[in-house]
N, C-alpha and C. Protein backbone atom coordinates (compact mmCIF):
# COMPACT_ATOMS: atom_id res chain seq x y z
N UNK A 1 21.99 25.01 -6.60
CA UNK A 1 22.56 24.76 -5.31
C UNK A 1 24.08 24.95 -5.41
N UNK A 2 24.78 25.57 -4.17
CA UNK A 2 26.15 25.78 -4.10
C UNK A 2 26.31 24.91 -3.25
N UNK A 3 27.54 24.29 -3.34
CA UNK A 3 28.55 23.24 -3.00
C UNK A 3 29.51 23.65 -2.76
N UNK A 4 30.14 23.92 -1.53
CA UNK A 4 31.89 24.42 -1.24
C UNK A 4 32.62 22.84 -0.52
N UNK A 5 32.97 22.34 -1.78
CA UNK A 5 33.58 20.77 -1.44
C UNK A 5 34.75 21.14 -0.98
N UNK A 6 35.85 22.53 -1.06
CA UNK A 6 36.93 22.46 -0.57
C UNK A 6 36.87 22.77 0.91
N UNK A 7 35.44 23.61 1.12
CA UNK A 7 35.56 23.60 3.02
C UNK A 7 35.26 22.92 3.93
N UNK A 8 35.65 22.89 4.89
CA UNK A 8 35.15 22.05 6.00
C UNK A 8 34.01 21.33 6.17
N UNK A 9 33.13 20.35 6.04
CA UNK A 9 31.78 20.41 6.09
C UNK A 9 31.19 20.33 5.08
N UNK A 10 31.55 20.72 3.89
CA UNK A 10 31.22 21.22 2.77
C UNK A 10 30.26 22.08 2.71
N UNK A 11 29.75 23.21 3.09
CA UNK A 11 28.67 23.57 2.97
C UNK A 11 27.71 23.90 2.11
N UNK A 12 26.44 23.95 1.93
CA UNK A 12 25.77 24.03 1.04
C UNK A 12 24.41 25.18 0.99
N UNK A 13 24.44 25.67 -0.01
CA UNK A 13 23.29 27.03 -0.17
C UNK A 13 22.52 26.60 -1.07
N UNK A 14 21.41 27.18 -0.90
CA UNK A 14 20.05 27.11 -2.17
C UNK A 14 19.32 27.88 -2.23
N UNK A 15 19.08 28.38 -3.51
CA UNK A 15 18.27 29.66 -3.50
C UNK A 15 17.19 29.70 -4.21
N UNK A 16 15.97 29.62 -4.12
CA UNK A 16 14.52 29.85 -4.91
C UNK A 16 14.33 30.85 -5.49
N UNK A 17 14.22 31.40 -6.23
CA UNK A 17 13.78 32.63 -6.75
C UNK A 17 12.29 32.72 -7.84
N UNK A 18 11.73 33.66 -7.52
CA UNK A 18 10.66 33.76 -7.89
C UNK A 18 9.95 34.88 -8.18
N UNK A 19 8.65 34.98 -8.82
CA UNK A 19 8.41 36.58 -9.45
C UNK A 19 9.40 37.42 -10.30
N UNK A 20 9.69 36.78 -11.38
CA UNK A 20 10.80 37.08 -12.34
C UNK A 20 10.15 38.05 -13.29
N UNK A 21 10.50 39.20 -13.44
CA UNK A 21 9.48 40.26 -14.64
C UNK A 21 11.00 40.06 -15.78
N UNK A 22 10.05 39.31 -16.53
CA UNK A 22 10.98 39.25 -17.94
C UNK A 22 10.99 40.10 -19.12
N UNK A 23 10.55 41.26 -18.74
CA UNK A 23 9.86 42.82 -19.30
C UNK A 23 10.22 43.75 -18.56
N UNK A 24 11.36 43.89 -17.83
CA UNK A 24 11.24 45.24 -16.83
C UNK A 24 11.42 46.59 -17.58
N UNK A 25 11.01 47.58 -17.09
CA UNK A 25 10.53 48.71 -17.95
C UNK A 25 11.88 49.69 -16.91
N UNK A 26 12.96 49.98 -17.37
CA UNK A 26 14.37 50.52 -16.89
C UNK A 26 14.45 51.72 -17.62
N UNK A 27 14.88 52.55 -17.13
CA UNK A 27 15.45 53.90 -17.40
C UNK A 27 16.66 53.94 -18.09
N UNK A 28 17.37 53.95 -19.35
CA UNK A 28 18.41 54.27 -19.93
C UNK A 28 19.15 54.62 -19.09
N UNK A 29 18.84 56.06 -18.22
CA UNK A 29 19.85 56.55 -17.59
C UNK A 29 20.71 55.56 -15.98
N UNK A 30 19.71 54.17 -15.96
CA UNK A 30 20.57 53.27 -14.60
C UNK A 30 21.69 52.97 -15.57
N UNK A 31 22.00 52.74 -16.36
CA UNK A 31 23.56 52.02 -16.72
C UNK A 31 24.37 53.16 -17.37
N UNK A 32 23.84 54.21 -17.02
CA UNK A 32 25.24 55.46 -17.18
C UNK A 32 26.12 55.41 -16.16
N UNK A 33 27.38 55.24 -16.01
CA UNK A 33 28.13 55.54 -15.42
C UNK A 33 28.62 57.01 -15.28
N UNK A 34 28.22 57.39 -13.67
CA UNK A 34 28.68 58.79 -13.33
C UNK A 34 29.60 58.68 -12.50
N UNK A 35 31.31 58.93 -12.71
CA UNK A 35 32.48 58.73 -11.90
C UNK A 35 32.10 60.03 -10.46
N UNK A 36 32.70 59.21 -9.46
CA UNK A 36 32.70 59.83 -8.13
C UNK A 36 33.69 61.29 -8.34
N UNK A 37 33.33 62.22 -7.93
CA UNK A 37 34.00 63.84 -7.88
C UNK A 37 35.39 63.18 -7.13
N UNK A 38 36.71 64.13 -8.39
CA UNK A 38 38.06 63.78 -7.52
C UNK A 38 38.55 62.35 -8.52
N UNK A 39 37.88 61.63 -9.22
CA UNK A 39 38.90 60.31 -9.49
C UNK A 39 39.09 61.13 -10.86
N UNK A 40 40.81 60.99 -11.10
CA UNK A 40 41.07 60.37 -12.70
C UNK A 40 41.08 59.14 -13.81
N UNK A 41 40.83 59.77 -14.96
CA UNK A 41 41.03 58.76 -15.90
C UNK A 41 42.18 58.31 -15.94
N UNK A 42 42.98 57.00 -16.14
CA UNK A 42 44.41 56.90 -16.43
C UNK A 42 44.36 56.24 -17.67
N UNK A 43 45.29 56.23 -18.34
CA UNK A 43 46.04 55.68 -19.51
C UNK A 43 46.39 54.09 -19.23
N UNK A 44 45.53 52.90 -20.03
CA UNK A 44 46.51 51.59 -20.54
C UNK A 44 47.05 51.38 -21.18
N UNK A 45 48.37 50.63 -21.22
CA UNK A 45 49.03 50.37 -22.49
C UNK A 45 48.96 49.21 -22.69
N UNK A 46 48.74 49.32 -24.28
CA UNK A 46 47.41 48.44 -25.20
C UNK A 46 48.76 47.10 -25.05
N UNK A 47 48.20 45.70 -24.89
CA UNK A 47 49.14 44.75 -24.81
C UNK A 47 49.28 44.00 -26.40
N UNK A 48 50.40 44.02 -26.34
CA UNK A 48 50.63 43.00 -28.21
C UNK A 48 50.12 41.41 -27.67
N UNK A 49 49.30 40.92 -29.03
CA UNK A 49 48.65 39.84 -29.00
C UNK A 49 49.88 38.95 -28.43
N UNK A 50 51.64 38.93 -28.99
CA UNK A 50 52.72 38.12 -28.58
C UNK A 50 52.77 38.32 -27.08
N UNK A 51 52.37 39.18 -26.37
CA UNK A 51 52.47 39.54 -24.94
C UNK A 51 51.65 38.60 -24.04
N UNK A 52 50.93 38.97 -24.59
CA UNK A 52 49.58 38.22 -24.16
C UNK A 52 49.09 37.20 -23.18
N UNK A 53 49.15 36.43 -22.45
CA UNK A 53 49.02 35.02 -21.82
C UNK A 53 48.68 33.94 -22.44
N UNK A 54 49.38 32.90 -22.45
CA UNK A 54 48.48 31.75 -23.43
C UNK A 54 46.81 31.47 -22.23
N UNK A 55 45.85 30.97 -23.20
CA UNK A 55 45.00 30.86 -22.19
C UNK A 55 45.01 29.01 -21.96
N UNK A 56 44.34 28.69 -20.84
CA UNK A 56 44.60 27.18 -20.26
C UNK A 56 43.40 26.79 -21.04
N UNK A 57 43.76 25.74 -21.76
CA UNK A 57 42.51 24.64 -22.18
C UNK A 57 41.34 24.27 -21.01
N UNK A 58 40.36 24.51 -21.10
CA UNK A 58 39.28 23.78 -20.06
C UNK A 58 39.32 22.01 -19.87
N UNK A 59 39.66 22.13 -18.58
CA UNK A 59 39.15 20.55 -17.91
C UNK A 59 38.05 20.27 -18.24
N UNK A 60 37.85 18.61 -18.80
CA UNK A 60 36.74 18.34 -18.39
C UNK A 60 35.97 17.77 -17.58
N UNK A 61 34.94 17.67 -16.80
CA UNK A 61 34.64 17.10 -15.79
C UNK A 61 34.63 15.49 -15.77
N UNK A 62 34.70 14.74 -14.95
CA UNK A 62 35.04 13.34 -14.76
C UNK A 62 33.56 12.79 -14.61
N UNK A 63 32.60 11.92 -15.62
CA UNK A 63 31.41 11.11 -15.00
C UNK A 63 30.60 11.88 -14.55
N UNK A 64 30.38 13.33 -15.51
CA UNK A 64 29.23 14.34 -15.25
C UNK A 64 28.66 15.04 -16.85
N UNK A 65 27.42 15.52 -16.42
CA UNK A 65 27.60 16.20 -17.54
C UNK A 65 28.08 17.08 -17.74
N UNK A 66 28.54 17.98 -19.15
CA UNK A 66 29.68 19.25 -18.88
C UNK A 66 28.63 20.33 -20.32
């Protein structure tokens, strides 16, 4: 279940799902990526680990499980 405690109302979603094939039989070729006619590749420049962002320690939740 989704919980949007910061909006109005809070609203809330729920979703059932069901008939799960935990075997699906997929074609190699769905996760090729074929770029759209017309785009270029561009160049990144690779960032030094000192560059970097520190990353934020995770909160932990208050009187839940985490």
């Amino acid at each position: 279940m989704l919980n949007h405690k910061n909006l109005p109302a809070s609203p809330q979603w729920t979703a059932y799902l069901s008939d799960w094939n935990f075997a699906p039989q997929l074609n190699d070729s769905l996760f090729v990526f074929t770029p759209p006619q017309g785009v270029e590749k561009i160049k990144f420049i690779p960032v030094q680990a000192s560059q970097a962002p520190k990353a934020k320690p995770e909160k932990q939740k208050q009187g839940g499980k985490s």
